[in-house]
C-alpha atoms as a PDB file:
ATOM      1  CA  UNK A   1       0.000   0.000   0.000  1.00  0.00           C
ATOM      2  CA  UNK A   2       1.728   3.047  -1.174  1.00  0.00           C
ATOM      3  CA  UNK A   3       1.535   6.246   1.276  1.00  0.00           C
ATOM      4  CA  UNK A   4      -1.755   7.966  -0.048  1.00  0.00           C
ATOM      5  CA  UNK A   5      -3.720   5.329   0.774  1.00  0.00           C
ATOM      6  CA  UNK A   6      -1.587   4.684   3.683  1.00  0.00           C
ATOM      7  CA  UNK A   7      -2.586   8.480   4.849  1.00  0.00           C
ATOM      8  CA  UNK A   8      -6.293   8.000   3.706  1.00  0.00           C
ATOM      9  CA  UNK A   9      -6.615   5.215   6.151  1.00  0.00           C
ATOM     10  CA  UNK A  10      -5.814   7.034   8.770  1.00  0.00           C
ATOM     11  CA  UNK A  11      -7.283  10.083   8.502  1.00  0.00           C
ATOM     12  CA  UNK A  12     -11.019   8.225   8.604  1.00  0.00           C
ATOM     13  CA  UNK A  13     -13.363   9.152  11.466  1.00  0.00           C
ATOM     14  CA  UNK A  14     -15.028   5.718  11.710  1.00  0.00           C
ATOM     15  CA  UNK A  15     -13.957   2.435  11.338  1.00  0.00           C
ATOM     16  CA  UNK A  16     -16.309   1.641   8.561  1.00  0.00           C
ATOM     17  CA  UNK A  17     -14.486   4.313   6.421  1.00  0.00           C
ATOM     18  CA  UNK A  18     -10.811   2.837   8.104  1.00  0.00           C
ATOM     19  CA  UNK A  19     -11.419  -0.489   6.397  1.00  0.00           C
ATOM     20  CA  UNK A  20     -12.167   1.516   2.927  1.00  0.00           C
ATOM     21  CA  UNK A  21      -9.488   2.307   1.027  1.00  0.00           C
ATOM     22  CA  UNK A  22      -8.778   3.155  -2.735  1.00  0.00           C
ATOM     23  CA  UNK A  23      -6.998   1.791  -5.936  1.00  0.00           C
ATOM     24  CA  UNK A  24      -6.190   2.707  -9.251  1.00  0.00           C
ATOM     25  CA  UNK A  25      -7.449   0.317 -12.083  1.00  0.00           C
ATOM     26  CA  UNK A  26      -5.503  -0.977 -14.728  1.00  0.00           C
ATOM     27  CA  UNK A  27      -6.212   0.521 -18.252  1.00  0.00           C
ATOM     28  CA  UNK A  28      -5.603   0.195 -21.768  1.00  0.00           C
ATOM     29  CA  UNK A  29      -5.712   3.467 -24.269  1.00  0.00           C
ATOM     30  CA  UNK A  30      -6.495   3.505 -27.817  1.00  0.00           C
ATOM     31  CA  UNK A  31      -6.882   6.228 -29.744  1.00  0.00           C
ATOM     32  CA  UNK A  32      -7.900   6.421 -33.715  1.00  0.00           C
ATOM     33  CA  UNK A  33      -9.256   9.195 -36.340  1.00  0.00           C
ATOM     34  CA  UNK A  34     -13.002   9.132 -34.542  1.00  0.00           C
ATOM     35  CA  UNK A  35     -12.594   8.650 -30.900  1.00  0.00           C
ATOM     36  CA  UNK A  36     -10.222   7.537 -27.775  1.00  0.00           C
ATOM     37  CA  UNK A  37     -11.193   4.091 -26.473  1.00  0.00           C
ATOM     38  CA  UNK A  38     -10.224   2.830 -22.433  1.00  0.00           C
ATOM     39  CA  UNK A  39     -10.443  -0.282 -21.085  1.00  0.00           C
ATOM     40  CA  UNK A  40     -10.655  -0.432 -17.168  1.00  0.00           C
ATOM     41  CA  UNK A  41     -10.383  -3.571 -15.241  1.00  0.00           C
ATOM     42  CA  UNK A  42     -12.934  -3.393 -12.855  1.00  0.00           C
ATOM     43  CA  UNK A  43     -13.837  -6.925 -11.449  1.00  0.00           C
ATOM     44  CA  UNK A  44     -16.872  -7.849  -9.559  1.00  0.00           C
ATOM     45  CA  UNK A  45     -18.129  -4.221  -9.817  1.00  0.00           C
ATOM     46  CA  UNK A  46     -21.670  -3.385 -10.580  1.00  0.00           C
ATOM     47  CA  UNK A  47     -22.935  -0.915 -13.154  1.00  0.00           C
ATOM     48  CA  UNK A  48     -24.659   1.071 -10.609  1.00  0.00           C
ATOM     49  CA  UNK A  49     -21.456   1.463  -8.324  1.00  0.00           C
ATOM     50  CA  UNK A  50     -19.907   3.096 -11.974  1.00  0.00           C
ATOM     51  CA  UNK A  51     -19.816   6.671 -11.724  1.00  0.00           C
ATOM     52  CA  UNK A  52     -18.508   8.653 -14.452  1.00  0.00           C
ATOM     53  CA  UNK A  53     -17.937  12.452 -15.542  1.00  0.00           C
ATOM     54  CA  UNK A  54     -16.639  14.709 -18.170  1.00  0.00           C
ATOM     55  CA  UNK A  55     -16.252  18.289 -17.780  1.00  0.00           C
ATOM     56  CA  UNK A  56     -13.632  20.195 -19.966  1.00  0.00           C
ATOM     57  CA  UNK A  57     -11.383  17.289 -21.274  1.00  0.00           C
ATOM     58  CA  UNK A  58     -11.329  15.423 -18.187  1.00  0.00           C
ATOM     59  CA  UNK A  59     -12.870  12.062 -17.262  1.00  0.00           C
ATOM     60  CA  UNK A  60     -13.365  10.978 -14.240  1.00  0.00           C
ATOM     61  CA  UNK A  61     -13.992   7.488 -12.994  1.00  0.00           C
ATOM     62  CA  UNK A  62     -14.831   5.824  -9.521  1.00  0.00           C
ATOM     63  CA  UNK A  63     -16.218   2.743  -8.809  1.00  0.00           C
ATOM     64  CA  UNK A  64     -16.909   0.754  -5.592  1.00  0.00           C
ATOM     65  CA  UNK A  65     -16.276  -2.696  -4.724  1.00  0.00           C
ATOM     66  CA  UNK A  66     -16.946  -4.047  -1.302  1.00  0.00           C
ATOM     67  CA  UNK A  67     -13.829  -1.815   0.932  1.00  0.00           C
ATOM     68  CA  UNK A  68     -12.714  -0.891  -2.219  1.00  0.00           C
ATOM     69  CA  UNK A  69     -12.931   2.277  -4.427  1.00  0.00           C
ATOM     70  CA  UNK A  70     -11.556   2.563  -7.602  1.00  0.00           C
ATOM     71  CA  UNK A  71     -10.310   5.947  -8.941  1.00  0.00           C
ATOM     72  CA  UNK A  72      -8.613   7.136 -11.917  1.00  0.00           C
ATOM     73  CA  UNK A  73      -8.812  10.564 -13.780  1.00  0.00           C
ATOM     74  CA  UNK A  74      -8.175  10.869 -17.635  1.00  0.00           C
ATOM     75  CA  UNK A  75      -6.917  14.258 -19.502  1.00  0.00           C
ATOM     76  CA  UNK A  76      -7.407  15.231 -23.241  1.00  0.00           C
ATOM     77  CA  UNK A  77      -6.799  18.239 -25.013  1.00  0.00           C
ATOM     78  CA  UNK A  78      -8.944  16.617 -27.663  1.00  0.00           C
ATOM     79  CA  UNK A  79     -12.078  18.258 -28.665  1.00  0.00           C
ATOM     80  CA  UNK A  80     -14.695  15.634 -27.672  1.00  0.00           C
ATOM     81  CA  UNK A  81     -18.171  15.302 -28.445  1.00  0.00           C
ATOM     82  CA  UNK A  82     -19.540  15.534 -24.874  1.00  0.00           C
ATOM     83  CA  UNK A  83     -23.330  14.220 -26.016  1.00  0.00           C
ATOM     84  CA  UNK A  84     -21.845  11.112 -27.432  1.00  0.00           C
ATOM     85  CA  UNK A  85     -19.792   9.740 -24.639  1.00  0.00           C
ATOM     86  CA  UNK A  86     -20.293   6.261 -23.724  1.00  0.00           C
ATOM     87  CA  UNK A  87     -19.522   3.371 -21.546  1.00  0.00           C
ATOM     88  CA  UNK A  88     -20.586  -0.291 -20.996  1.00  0.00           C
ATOM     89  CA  UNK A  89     -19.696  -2.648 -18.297  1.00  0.00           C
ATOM     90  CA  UNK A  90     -19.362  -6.061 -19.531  1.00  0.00           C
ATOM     91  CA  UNK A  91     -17.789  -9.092 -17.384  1.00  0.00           C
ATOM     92  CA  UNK A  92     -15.551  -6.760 -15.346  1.00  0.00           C
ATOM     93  CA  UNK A  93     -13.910  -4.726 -17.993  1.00  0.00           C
ATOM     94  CA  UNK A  94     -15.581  -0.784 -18.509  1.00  0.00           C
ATOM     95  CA  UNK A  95     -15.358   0.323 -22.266  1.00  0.00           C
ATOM     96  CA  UNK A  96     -15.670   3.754 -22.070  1.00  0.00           C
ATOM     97  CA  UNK A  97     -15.808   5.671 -25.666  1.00  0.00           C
ATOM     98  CA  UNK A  98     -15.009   9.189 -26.585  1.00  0.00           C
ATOM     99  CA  UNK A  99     -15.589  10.358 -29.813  1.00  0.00           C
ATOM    100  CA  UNK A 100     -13.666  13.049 -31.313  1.00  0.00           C
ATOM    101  CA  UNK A 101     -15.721  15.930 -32.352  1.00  0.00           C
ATOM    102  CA  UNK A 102     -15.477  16.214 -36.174  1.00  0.00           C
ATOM    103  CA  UNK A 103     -13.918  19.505 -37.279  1.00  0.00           C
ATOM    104  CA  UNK A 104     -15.389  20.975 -40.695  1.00  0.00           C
ATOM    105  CA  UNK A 105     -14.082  23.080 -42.924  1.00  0.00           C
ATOM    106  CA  UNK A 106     -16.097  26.054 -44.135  1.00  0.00           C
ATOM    107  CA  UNK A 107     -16.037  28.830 -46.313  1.00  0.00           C
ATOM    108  CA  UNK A 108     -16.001  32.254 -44.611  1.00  0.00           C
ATOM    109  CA  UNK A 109     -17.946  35.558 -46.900  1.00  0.00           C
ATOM    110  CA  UNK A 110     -16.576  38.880 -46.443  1.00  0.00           C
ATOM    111  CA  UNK A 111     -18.878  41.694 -46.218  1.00  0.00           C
END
């Protein structure tokens, strides 16, 4: 256990919350010309203890499992299409998509 968690241990006020501590799932990152793909390993983690957010280019992710909560934080300077986002939980692994928003080209008038 490294010293964060360590340091989160100890600074809980009951022992419920003592015996919780935190981890960082293993990913994998792809990224081609329409959107970034991540794979989380998330075993024996329900879809409803999933939570996920995006706000500016970063993605958050926590999940619970039994004393344990999961945590990691992603970063893009990507423009992403926000309304298209998506995820799926599927025999412990969390596919999470984000598509790229699609830049167009367009013709400016002068007036």
């Amino acid at each position: 256990m490294n010293q964060e968690n360590a340091s989160t241990q100890s600074e809980a006020t009951t022992p419920a919350q003592a015996e919780r501590y935190w981890a960082t799932p293993p990913v994998d990152v792809f990224e081609n010309e329409q959107e970034i793909l991540i794979y989380a390993d998330l075993p024996g983690v329900k879809k409803e203890d999933v939570h996920l957010s995006y706000e500016e280019g970063t993605v958050k992710l926590e999940a619970t499992f039994g004393p344990r909560t999961y945590k990691r934080v992603f970063e893009t300077q990507l423009a992403l299409d926000a309304e298209r986002i998506g995820a799926e939980l599927k025999h412990g692994v969390l596919t999470l998509r984000l598509p790229k928003r699609q830049r167009q080209a367009r013709a400016i008038q002068v007036s």
